[in-house]
N, C-alpha and C. Protein backbone atom coordinates (compact mmCIF):
# COMPACT_ATOMS: atom_id res chain seq x y z
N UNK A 1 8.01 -0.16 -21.36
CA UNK A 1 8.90 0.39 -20.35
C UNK A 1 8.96 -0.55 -19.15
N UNK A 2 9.99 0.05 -18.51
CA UNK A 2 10.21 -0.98 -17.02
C UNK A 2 10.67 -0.25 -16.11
N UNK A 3 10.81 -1.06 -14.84
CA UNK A 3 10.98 -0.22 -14.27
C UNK A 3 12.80 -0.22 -13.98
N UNK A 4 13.88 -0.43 -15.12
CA UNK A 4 15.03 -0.16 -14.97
C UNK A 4 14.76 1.17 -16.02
N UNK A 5 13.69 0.79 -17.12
CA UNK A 5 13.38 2.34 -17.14
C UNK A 5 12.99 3.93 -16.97
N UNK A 6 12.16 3.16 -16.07
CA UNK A 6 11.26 4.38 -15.91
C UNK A 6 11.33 4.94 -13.82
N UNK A 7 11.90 3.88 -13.22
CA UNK A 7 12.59 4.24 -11.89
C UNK A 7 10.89 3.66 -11.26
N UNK A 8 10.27 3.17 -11.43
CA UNK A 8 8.88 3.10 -10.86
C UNK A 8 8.23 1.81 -11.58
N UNK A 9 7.78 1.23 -10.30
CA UNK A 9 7.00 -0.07 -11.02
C UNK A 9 5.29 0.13 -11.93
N UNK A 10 4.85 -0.92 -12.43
CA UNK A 10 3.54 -0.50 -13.19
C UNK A 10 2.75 -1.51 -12.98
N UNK A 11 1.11 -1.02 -12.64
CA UNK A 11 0.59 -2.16 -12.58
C UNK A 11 0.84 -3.60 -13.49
N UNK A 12 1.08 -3.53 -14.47
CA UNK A 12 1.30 -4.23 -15.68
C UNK A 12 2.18 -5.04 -14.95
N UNK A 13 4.11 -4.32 -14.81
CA UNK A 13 4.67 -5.00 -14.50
C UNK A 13 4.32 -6.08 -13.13
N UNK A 14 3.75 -5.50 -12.17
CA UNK A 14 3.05 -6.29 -10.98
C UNK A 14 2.27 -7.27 -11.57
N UNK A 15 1.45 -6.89 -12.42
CA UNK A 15 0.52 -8.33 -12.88
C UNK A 15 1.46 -9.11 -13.63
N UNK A 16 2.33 -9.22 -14.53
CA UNK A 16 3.05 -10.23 -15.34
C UNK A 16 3.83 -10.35 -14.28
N UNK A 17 4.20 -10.11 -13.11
CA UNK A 17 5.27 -10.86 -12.12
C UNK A 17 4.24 -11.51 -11.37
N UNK A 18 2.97 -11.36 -10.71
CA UNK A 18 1.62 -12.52 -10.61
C UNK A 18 2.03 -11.95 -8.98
N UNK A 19 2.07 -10.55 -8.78
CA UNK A 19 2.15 -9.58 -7.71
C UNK A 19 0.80 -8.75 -7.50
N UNK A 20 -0.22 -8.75 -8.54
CA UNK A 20 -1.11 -7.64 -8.35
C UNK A 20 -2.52 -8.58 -8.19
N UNK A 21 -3.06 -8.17 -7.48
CA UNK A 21 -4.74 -8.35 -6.74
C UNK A 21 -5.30 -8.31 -7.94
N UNK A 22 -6.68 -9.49 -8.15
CA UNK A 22 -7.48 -9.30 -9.26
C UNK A 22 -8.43 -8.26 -8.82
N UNK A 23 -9.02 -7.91 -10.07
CA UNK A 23 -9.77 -6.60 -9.98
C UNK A 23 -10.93 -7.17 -9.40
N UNK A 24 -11.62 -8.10 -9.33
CA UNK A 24 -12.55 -9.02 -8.51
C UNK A 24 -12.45 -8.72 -7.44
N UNK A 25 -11.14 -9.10 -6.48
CA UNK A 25 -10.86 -9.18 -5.02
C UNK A 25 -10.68 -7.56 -4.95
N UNK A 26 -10.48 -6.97 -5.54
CA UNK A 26 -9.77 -5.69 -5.02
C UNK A 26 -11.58 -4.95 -5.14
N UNK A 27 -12.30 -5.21 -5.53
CA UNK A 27 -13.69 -4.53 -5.30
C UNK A 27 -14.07 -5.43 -4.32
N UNK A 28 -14.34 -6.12 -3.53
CA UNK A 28 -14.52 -6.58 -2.45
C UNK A 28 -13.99 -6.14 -1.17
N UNK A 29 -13.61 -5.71 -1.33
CA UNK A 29 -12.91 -4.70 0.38
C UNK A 29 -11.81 -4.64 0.36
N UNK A 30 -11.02 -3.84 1.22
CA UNK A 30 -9.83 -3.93 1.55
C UNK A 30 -8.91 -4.83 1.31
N UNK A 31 -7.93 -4.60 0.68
CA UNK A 31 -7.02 -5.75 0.10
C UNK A 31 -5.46 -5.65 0.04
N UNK A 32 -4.51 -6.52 0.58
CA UNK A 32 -3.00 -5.87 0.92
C UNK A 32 -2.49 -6.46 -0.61
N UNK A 33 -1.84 -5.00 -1.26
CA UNK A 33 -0.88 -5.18 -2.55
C UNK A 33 0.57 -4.80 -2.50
N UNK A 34 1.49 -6.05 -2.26
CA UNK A 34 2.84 -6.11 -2.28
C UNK A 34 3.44 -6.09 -3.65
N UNK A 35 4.00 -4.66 -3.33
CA UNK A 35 4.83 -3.85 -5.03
C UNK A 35 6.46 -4.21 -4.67
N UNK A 36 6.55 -5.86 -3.99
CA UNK A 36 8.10 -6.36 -3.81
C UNK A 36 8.68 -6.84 -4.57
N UNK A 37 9.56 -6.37 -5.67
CA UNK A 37 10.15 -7.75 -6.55
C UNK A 37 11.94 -7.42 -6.83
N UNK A 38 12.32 -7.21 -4.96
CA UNK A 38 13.30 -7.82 -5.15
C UNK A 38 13.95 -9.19 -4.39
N UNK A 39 14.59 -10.16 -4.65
CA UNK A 39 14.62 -11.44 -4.70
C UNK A 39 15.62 -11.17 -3.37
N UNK A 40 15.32 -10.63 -2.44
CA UNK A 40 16.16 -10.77 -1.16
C UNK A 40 15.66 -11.10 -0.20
N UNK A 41 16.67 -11.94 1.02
CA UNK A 41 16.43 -12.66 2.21
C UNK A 41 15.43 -11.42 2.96
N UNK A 42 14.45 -11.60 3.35
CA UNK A 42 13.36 -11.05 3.53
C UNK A 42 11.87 -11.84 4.10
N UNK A 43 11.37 -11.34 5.13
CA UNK A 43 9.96 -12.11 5.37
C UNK A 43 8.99 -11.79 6.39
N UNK A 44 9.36 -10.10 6.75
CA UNK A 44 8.30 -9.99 7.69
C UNK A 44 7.08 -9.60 8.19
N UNK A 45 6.69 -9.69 6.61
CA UNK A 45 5.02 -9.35 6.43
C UNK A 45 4.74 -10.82 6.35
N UNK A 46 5.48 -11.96 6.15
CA UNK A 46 4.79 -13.27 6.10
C UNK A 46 4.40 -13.46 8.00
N UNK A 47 5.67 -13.00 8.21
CA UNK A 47 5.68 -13.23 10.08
C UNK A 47 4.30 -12.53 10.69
N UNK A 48 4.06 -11.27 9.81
CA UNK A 48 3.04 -10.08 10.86
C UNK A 48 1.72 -11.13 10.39
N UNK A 49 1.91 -11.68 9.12
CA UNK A 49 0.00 -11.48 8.85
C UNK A 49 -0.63 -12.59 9.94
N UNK A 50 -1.16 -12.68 10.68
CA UNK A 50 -1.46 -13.18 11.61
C UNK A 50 -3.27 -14.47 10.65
N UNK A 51 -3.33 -14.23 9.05
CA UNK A 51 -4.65 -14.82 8.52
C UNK A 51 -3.47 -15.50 7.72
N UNK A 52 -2.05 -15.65 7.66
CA UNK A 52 -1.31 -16.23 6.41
C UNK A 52 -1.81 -16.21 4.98
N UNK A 53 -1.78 -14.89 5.15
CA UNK A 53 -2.40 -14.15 3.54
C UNK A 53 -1.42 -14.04 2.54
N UNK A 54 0.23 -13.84 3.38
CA UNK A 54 1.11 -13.61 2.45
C UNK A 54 2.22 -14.78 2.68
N UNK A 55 2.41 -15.43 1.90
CA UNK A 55 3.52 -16.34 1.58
C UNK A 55 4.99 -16.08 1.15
N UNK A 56 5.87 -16.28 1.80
CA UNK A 56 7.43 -15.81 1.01
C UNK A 56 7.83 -18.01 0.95
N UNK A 57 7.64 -18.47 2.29
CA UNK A 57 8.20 -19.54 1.95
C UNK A 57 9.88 -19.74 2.08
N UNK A 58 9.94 -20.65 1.27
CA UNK A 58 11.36 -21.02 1.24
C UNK A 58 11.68 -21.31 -0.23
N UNK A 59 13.06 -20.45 -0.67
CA UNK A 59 13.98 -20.21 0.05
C UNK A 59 13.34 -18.97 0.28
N UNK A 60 14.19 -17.84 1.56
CA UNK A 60 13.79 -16.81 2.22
C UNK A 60 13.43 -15.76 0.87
N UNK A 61 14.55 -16.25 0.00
CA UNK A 61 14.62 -15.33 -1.12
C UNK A 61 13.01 -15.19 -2.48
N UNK A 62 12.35 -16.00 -2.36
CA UNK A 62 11.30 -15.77 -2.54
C UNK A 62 10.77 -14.15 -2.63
N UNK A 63 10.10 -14.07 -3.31
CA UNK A 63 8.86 -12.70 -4.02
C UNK A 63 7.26 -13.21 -2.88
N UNK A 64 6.99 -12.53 -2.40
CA UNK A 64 5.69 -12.66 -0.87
C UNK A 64 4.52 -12.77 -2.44
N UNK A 65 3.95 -13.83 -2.10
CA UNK A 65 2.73 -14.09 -2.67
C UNK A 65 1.63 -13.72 -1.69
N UNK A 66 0.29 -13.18 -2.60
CA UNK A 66 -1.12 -13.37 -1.28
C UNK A 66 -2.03 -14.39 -1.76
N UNK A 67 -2.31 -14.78 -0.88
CA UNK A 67 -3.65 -15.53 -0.63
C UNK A 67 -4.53 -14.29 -0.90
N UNK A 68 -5.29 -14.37 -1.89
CA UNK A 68 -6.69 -13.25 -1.87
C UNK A 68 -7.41 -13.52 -1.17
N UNK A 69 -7.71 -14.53 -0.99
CA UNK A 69 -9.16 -15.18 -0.26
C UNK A 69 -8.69 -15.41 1.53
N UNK A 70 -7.71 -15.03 1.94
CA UNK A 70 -7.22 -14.79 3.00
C UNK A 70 -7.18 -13.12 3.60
N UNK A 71 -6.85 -12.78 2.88
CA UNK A 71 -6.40 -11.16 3.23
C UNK A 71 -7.16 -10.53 3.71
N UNK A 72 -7.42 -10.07 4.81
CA UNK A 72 -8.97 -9.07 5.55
C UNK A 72 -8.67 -7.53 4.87
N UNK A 73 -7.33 -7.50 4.45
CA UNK A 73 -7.18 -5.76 4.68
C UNK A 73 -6.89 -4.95 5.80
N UNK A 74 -6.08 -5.72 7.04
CA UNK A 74 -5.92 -5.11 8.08
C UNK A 74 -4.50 -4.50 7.99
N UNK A 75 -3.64 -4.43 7.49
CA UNK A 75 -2.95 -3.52 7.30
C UNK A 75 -1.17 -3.78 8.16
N UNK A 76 -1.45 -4.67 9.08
CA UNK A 76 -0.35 -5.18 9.72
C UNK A 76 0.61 -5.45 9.05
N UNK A 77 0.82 -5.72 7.86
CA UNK A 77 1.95 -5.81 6.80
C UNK A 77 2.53 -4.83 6.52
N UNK A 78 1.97 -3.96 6.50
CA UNK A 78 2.22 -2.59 5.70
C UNK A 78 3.06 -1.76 6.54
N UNK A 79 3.41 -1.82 7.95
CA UNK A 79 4.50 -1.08 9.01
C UNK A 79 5.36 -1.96 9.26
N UNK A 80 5.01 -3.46 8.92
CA UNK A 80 6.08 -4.27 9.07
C UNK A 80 7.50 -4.35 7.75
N UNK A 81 6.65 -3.89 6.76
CA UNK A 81 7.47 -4.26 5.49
C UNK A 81 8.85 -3.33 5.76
N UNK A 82 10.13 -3.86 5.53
CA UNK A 82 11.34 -2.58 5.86
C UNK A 82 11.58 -1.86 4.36
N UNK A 83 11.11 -2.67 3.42
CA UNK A 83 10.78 -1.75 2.13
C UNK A 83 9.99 -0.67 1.80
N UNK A 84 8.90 -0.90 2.66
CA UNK A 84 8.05 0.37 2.26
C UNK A 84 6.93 0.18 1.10
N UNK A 85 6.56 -1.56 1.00
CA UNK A 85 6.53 -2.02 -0.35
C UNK A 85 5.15 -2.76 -0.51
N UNK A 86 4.22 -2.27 0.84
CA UNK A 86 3.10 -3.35 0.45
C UNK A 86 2.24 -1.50 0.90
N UNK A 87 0.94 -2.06 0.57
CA UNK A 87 -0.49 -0.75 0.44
C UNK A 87 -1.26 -1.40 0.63
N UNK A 88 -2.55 -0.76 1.16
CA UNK A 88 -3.77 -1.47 1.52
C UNK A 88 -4.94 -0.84 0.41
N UNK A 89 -5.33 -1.18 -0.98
CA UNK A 89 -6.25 -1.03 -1.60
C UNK A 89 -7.91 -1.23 -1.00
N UNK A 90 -8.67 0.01 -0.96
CA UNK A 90 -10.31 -0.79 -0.93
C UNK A 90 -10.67 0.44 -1.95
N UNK A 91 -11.13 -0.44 -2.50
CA UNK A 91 -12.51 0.09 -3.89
C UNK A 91 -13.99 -0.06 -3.45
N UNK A 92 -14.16 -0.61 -2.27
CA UNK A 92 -15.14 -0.62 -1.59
C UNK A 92 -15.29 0.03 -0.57
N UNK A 93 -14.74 1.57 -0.39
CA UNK A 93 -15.37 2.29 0.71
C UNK A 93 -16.14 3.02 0.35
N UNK A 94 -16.64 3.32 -1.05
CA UNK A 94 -18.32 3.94 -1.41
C UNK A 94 -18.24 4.12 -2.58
N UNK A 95 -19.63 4.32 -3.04
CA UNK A 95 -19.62 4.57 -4.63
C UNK A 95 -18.31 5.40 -5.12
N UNK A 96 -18.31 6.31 -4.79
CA UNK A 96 -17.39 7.21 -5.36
C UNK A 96 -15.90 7.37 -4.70
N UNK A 97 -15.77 6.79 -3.72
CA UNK A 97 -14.47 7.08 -3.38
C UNK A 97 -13.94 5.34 -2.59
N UNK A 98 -12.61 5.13 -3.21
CA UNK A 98 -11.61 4.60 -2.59
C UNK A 98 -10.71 4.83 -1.60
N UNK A 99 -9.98 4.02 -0.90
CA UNK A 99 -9.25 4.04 0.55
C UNK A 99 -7.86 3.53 -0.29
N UNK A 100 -6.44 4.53 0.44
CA UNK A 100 -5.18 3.17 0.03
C UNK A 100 -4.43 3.66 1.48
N UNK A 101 -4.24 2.77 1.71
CA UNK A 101 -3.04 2.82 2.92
C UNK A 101 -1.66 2.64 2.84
N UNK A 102 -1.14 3.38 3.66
CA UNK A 102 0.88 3.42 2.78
C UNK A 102 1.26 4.04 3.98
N UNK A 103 2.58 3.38 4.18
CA UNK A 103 3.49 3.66 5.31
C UNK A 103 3.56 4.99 5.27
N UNK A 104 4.44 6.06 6.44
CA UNK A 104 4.51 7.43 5.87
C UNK A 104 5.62 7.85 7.38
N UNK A 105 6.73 7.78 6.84
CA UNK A 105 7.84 8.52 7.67
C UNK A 105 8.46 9.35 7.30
N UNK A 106 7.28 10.17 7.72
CA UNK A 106 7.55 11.99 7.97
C UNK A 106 7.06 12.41 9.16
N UNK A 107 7.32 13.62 9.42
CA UNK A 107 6.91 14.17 10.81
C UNK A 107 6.59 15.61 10.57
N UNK A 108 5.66 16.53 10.99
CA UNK A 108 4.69 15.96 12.07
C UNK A 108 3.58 14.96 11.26
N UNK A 109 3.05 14.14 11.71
CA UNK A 109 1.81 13.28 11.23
C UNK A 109 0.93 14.04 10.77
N UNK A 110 0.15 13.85 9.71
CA UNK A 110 -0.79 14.37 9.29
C UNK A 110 -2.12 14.13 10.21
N UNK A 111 -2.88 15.02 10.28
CA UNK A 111 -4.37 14.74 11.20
C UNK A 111 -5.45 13.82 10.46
N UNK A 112 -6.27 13.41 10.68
CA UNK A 112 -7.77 13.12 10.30
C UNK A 112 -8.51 14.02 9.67
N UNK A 113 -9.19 13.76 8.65
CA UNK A 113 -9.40 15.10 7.94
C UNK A 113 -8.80 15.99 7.02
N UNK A 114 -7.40 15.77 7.03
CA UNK A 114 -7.27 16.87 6.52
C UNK A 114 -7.14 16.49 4.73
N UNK A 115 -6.51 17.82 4.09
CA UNK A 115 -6.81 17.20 2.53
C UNK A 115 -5.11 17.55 2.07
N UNK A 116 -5.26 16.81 0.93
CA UNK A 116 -3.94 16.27 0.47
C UNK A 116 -3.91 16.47 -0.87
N UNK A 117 -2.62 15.87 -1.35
CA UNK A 117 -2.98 16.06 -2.52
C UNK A 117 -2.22 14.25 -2.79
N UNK A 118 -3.08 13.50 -3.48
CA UNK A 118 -2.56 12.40 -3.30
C UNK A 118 -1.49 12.12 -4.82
N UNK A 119 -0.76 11.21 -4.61
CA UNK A 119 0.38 11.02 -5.59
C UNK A 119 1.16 8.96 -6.27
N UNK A 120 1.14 9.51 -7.40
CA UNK A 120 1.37 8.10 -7.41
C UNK A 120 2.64 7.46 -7.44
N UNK A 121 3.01 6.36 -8.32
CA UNK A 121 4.16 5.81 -7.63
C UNK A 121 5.01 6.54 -7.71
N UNK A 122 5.20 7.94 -8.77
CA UNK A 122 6.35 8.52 -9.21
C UNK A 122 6.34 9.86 -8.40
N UNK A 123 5.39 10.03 -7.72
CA UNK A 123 5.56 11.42 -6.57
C UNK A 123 4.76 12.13 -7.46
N UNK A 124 3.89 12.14 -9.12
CA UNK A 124 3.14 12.89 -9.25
C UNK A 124 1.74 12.51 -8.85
N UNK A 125 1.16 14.31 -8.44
CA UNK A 125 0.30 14.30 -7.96
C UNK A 125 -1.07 13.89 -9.08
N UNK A 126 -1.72 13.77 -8.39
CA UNK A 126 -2.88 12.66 -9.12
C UNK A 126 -4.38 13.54 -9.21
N UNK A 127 -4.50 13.28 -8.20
CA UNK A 127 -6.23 13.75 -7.54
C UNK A 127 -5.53 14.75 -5.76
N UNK A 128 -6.64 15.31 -5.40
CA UNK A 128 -6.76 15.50 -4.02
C UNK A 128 -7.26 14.21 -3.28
N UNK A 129 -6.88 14.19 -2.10
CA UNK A 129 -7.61 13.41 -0.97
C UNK A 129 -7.76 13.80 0.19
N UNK A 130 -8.19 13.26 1.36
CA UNK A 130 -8.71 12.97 2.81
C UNK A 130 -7.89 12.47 3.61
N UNK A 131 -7.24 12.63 4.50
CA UNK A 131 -6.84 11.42 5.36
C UNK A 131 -7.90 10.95 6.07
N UNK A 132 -8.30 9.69 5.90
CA UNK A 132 -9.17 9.32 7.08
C UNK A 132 -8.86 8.35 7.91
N UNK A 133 -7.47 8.32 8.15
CA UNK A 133 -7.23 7.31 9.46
C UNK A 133 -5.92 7.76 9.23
N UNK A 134 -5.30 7.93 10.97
CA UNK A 134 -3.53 7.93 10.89
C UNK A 134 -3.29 6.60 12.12
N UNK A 135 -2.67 5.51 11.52
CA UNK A 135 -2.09 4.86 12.69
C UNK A 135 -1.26 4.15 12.89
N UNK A 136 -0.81 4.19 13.90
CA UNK A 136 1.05 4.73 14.85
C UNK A 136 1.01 3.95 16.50
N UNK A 137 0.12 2.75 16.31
CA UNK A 137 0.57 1.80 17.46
C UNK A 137 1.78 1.62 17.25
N UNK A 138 2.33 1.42 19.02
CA UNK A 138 3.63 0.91 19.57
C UNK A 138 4.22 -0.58 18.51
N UNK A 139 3.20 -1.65 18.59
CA UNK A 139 3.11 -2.63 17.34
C UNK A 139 3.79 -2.53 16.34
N UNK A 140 3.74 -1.32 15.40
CA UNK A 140 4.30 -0.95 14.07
C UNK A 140 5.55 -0.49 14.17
N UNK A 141 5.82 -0.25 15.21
CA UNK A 141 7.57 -0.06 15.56
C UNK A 141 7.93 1.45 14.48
N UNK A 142 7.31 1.88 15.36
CA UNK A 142 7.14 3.23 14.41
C UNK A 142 7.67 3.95 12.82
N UNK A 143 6.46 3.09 12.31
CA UNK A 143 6.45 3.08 11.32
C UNK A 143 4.78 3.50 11.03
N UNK A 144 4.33 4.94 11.13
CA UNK A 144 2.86 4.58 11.15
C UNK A 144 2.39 4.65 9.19
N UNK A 145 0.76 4.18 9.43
CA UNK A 145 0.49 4.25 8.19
C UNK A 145 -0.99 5.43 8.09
N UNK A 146 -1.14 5.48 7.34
CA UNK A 146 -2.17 6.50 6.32
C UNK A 146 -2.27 6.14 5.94
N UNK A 147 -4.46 5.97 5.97
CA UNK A 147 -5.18 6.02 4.73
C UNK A 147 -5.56 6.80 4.33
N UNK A 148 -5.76 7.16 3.13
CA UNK A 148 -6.09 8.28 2.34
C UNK A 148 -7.42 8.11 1.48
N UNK A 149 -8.10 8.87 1.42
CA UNK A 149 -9.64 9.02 0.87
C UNK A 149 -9.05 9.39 -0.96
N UNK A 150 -9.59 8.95 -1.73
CA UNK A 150 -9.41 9.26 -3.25
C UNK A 150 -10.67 9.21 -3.87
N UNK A 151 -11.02 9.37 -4.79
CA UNK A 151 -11.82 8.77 -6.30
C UNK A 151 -10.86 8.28 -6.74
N UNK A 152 -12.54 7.11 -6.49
CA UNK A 152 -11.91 5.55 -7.02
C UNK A 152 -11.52 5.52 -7.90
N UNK A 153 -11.65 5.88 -9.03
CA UNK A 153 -10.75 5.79 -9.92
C UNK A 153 -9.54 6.04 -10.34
N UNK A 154 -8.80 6.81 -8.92
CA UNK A 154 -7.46 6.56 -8.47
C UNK A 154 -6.79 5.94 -7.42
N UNK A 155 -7.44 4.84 -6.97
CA UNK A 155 -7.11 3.85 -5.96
C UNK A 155 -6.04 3.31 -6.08
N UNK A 156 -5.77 2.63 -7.34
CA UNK A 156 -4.93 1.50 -7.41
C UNK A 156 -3.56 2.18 -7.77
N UNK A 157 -3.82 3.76 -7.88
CA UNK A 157 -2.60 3.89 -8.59
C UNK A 157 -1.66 4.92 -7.43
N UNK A 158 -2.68 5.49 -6.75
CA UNK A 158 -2.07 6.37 -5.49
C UNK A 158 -1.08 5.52 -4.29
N UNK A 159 0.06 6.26 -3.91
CA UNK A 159 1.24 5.37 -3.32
C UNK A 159 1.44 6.31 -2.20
N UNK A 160 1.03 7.75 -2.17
CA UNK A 160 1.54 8.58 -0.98
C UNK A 160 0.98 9.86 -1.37
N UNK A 161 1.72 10.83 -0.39
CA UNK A 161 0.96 12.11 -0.25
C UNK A 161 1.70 13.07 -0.11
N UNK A 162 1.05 14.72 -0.27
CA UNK A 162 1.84 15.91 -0.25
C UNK A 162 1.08 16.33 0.40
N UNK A 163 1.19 16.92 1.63
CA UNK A 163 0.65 17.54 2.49
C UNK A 163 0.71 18.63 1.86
N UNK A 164 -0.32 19.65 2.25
CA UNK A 164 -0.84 20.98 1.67
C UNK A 164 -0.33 21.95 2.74
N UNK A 165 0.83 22.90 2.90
CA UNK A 165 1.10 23.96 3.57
C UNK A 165 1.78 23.49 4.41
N UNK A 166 2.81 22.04 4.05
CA UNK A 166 3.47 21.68 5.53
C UNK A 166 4.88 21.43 4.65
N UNK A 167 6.10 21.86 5.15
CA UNK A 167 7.66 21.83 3.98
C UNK A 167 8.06 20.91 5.01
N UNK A 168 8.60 19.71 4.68
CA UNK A 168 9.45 18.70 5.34
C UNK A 168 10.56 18.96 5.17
């Protein structure tokens, strides 16, 4: 399948486009994964990353490559992107549970704490989670992001969230 089939990208497809974080780097901490592959004038997660973790290059039209061995995991990409198209993976926030970070323009903001039900690329729900960080500096041009608490063993695949008792 693909994603002219299936409306949703796959890790798979991210790794044979040479888009997805090795599983090496991605257990090492925090790590930014750009799910971009469309070939348009575009570049301003290359502009935000302030460690030049992500490469678009020239021509503009370029697919954003990362530097692994650059990337801290700070997340500055991720409110910059106008796609909506990069996440912050860590498989290293404890034995048992993973962190992913993802843009989120909805309103009202979700709190700290609270629990979720987390979801993957296709809006189904997965596992429950945590929010454990909401943030919505002036910087991100309001665009804030959420991280979300999971088991790890749904890190890589969680993209967003359903708030529990809140109708948008």
């Amino acid at each position: 399948m693909s994603i002219k089939e299936n409306g949703f990208l796959t890790i798979g497809e991210l790794e044979g486009a040479g888009q997805y974080p090795s599983k090496e780097r991605l257990a090492k901490g925090p790590m930014a994964v750009v799910e971009c592959i469309q070939e348009i004038p575009c570049n301003p997660c290359e502009e935000a990353c302030k460690f030049k973790a992500i490469e678009v290059g020239q021509p503009i039209t370029n697919l954003p490559k990362i530097h692994e061995d650059k990337c801290m995991g700070c997340g500055v990409c991720v409110a910059q992107c106008p796609g909506l198209a990069i996440f912050i993976v860590d498989k290293s926030y404890s034995k048992d549970y993973g962190t992913v970070a993802f843009p989120y323009e909805y309103y009202p903001l979700p709190e700290t704490d609270e629990e979720a039900e987390a979801v993957d690329r296709r809006g189904q729900v997965l596992c429950s989670g945590k929010v454990v960080k909401v943030q919505n500096p002036k910087s991100f041009d309001r665009t804030p992001v959420i991280t979300l608490e999971v088991p790890i063993e749904y890190a890589e695949r969680i993209r967003g969230m359903k708030r529990k008792g809140v109708s948008l």
